[in-house]
C-alpha atoms as a PDB file:
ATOM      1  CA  UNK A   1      48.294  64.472  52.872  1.00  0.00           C
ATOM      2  CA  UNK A   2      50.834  66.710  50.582  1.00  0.00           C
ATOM      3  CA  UNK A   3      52.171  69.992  51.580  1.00  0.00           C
ATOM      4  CA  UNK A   4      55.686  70.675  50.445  1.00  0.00           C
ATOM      5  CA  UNK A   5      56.521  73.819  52.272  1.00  0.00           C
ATOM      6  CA  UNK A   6      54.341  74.009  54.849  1.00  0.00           C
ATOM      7  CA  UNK A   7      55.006  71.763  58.154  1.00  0.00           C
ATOM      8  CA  UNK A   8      54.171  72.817  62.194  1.00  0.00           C
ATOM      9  CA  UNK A   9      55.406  71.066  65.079  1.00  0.00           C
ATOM     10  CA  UNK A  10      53.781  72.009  68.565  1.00  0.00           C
ATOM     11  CA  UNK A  11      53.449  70.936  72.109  1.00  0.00           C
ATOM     12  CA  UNK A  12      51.180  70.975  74.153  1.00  0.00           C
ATOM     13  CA  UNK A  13      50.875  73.812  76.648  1.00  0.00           C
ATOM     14  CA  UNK A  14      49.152  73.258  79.775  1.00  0.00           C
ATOM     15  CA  UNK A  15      48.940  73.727  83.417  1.00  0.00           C
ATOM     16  CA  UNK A  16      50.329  69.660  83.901  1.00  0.00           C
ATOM     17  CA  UNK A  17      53.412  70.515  81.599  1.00  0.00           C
ATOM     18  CA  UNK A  18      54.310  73.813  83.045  1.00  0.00           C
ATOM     19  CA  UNK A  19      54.126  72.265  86.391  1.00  0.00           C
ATOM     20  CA  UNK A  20      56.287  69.332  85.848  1.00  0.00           C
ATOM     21  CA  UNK A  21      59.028  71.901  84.384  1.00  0.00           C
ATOM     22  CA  UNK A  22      58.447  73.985  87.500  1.00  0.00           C
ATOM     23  CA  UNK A  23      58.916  71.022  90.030  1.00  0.00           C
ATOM     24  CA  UNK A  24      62.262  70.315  88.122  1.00  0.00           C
ATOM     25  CA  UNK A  25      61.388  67.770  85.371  1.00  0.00           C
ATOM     26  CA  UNK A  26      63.178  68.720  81.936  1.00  0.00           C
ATOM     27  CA  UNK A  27      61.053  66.031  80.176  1.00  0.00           C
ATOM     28  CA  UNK A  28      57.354  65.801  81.503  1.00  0.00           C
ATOM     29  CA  UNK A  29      55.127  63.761  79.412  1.00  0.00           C
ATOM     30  CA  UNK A  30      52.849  66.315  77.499  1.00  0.00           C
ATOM     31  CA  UNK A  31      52.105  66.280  74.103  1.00  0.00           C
ATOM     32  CA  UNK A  32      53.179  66.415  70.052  1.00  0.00           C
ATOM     33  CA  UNK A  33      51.495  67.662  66.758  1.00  0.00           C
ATOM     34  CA  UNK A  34      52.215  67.600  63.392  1.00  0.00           C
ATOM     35  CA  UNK A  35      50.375  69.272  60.838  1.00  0.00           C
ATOM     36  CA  UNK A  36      50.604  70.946  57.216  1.00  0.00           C
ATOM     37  CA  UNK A  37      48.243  73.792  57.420  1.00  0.00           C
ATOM     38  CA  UNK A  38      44.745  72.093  58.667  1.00  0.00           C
ATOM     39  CA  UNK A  39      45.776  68.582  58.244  1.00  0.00           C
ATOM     40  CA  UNK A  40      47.190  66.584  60.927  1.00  0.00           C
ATOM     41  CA  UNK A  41      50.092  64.124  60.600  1.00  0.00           C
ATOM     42  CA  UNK A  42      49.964  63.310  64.310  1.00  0.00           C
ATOM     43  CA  UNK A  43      47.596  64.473  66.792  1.00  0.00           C
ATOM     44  CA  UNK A  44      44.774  66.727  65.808  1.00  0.00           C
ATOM     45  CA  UNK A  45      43.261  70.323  66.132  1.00  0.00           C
ATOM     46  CA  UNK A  46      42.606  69.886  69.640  1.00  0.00           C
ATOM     47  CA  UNK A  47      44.736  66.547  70.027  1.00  0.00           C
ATOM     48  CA  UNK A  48      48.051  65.816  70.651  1.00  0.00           C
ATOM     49  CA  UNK A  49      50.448  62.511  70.821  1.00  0.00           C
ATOM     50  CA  UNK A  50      51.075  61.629  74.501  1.00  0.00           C
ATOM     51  CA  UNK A  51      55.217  61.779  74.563  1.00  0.00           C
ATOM     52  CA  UNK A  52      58.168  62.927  77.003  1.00  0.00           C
ATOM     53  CA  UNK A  53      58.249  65.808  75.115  1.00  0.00           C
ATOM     54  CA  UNK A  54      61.970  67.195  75.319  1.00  0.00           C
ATOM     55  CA  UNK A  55      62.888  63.549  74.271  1.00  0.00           C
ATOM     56  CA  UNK A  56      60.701  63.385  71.396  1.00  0.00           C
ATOM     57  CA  UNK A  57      61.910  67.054  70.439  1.00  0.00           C
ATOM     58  CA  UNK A  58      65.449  65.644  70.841  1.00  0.00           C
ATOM     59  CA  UNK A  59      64.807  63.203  68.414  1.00  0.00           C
ATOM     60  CA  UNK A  60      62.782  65.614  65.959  1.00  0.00           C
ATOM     61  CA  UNK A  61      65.799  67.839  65.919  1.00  0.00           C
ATOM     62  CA  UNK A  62      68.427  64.917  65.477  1.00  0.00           C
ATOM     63  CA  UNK A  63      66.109  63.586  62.433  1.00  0.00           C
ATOM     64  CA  UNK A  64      66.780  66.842  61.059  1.00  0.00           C
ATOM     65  CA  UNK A  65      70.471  66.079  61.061  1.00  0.00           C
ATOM     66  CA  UNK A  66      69.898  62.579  59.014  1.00  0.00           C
ATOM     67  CA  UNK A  67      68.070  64.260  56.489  1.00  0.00           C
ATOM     68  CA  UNK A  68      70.630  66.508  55.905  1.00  0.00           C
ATOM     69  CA  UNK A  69      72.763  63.263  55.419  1.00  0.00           C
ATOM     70  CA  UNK A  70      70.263  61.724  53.617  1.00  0.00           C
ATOM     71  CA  UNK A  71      69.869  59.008  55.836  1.00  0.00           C
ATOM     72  CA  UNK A  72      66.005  57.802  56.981  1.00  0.00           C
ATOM     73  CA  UNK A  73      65.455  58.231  60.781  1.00  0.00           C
ATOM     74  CA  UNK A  74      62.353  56.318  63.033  1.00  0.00           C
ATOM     75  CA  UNK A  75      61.226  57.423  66.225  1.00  0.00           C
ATOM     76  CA  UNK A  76      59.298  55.550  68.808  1.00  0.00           C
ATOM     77  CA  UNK A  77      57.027  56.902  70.614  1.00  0.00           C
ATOM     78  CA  UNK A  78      57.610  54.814  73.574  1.00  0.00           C
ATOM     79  CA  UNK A  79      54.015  56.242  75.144  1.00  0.00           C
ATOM     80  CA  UNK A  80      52.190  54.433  72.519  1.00  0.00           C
ATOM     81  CA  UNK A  81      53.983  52.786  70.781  1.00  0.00           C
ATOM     82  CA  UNK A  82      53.697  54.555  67.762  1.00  0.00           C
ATOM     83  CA  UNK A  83      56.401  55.560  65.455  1.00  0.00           C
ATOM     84  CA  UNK A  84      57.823  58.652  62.942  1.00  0.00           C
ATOM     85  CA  UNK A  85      59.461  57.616  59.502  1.00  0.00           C
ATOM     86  CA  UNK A  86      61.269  60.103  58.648  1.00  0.00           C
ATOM     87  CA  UNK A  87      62.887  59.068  54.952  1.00  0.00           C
ATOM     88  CA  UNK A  88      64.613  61.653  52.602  1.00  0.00           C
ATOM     89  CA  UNK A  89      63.322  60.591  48.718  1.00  0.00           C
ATOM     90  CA  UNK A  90      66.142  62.699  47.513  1.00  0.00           C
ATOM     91  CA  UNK A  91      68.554  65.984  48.323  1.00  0.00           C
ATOM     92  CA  UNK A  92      64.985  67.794  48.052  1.00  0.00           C
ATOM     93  CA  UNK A  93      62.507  66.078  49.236  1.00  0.00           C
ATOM     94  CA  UNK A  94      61.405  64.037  52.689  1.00  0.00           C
ATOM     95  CA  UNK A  95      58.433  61.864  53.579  1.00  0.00           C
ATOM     96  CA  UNK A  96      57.414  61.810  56.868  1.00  0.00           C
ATOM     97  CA  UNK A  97      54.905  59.236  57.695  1.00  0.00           C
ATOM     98  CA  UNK A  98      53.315  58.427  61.259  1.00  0.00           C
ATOM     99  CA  UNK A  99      52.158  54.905  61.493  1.00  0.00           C
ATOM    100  CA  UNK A 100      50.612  53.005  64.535  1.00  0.00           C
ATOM    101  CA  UNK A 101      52.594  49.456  64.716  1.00  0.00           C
ATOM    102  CA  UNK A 102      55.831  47.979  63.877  1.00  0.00           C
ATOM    103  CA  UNK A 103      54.522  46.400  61.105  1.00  0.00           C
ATOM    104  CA  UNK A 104      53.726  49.394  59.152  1.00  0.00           C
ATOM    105  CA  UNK A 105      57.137  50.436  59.556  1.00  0.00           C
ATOM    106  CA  UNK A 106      58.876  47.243  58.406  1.00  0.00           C
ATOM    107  CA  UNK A 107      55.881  46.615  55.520  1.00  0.00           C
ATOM    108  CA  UNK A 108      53.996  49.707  54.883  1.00  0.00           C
ATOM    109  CA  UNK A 109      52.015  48.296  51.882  1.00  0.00           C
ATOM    110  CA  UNK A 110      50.697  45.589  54.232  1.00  0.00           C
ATOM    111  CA  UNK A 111      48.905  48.407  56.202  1.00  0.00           C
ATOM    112  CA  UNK A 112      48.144  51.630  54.641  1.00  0.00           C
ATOM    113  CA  UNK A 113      45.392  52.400  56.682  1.00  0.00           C
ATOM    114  CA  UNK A 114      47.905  52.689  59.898  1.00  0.00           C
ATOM    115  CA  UNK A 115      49.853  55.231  58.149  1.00  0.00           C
ATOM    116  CA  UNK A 116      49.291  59.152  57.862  1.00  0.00           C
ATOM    117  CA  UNK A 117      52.055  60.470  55.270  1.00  0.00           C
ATOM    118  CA  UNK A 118      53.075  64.411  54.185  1.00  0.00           C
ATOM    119  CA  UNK A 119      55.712  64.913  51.863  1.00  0.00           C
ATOM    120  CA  UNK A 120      57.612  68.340  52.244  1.00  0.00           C
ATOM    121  CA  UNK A 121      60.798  69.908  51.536  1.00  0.00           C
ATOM    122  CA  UNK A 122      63.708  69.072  53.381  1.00  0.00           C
ATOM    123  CA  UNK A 123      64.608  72.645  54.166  1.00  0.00           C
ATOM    124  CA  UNK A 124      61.124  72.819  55.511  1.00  0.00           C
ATOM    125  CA  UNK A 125      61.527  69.747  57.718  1.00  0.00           C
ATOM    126  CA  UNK A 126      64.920  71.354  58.933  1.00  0.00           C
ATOM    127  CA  UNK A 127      63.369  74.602  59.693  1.00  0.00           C
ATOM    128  CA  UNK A 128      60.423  72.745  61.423  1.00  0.00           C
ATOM    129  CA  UNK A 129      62.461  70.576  63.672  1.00  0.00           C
ATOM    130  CA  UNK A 130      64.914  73.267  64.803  1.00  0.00           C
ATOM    131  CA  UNK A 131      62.282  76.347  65.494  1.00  0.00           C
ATOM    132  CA  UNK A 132      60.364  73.338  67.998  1.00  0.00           C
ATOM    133  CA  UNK A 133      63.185  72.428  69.446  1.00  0.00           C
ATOM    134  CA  UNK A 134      64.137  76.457  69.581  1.00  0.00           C
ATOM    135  CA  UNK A 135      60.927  76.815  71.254  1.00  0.00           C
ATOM    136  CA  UNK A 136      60.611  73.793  74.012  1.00  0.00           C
ATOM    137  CA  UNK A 137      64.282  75.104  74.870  1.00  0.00           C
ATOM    138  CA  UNK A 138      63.370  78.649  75.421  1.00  0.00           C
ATOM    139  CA  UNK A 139      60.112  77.741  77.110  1.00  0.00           C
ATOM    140  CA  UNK A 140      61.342  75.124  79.246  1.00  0.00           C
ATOM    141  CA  UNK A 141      63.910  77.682  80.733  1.00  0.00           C
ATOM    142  CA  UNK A 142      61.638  80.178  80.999  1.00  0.00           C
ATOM    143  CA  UNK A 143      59.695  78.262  83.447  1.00  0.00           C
ATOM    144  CA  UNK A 144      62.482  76.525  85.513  1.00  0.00           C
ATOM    145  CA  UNK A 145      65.513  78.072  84.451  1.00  0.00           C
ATOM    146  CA  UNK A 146      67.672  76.088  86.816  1.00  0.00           C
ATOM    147  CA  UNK A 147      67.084  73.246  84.373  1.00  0.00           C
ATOM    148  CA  UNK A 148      69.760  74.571  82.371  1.00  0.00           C
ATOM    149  CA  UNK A 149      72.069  72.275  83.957  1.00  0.00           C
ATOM    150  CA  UNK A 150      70.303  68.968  83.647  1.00  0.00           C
ATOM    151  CA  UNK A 151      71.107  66.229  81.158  1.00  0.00           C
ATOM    152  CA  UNK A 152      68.091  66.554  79.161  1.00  0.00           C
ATOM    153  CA  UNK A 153      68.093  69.826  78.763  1.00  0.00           C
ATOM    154  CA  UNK A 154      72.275  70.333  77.644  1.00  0.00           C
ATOM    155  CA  UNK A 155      71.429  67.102  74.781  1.00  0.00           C
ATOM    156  CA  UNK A 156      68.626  69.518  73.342  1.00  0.00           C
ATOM    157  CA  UNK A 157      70.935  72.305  73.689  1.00  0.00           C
ATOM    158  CA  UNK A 158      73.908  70.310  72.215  1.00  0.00           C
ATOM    159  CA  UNK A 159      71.422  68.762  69.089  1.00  0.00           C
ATOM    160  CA  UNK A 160      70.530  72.050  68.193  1.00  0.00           C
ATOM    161  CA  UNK A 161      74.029  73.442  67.626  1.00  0.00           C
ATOM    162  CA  UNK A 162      75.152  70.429  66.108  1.00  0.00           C
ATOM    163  CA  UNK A 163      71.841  70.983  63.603  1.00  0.00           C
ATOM    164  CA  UNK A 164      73.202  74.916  63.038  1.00  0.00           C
ATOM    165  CA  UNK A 165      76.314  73.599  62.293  1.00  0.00           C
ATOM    166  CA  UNK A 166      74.813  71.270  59.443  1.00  0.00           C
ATOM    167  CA  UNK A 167      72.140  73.572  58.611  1.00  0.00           C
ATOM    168  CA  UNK A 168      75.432  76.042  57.901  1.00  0.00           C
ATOM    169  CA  UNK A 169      77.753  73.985  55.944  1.00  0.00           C
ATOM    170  CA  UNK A 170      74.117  72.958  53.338  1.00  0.00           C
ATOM    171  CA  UNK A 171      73.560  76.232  53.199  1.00  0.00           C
ATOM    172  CA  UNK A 172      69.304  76.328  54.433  1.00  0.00           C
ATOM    173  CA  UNK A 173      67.760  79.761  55.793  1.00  0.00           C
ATOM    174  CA  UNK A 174      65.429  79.863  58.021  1.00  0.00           C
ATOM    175  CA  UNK A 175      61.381  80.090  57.046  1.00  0.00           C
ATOM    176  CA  UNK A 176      59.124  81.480  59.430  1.00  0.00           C
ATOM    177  CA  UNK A 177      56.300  80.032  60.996  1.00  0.00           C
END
């Protein structure tokens, strides 16, 4: 799977979500996809990855940081396990890959068939990571807005000014979606 400007990030919408953010929980366990157009990294047209979402989206968004720094980033899925390798190739350039055990991550060639892999842009990773994260923030206050005091909620706040900042000093625009 190749698409070098195109990448979407979603969550899930549903009745369960909403309701967990309405009874006060700033990370209910919903649901992440990743795709490039019709292709799906992770989840599928009507599937999704099983995650605390705000945490995963925490972690998207911080990835976006590393990249800027050229430094590779993995995230577990802890409701899996599964895990995200996110690993710039150059200044240009990132490979995501989603693979389904450990093992893949420590010796991909040992299991290619665990591993689902897009290469893209980095400015389109960047823009990807901070418009979901831009999203689950507005939504998540539009449903409970009291939840703009909890923990979870001020680390996705404070991760996505920290990615403006960087996204500032390399000089990326934003893409729409």
């Amino acid at each position: 799977m190749t698409s070098r400007d195109k990448l979407w990030i979603d969550f899930r919408d549903d009745s369960a979500f909403r309701e967990s953010l309405i009874n006060g929980n700033p990370d209910p366990i919903g649901g992440i996809r990743i795709s490039t157009g019709d292709e799906y990294l992770v989840g599928g047209k009507n599937e999704y990855l099983p995650t605390w979402v705000t945490d995963f989206v925490i972690r998207l968004v911080d990835s976006g940081i590393d990249v800027l720094d050229g430094e590779q980033r993995t995230i577990v899925n802890h409701n899996g396990p599964s895990y995200l390798v996110i690993k710039p190739s150059d200044e240009e350039e990132v490979e995501v890959s989603h693979r389904l055990i450990w093992e893949a991550v420590e010796d991909p060639d040992e299991y290619p068939e665990l591993i689902e892999t897009t290469i893209t842009t980095s400015d389109t990773f960047v823009s990807a990571v901070d418009q979901v994260g831009q999203r689950l923030l507005a939504y998540i206050l539009e449903h409970n807005p009291q939840l703009t005091d909890s923990e979870t909620v001020s680390d996705l706040q404070k991760v996505l000014e920290l990615l403006e900042g960087r996204k500032q000093s390399a000089n990326i625009e934003e893409t729409e979606e």
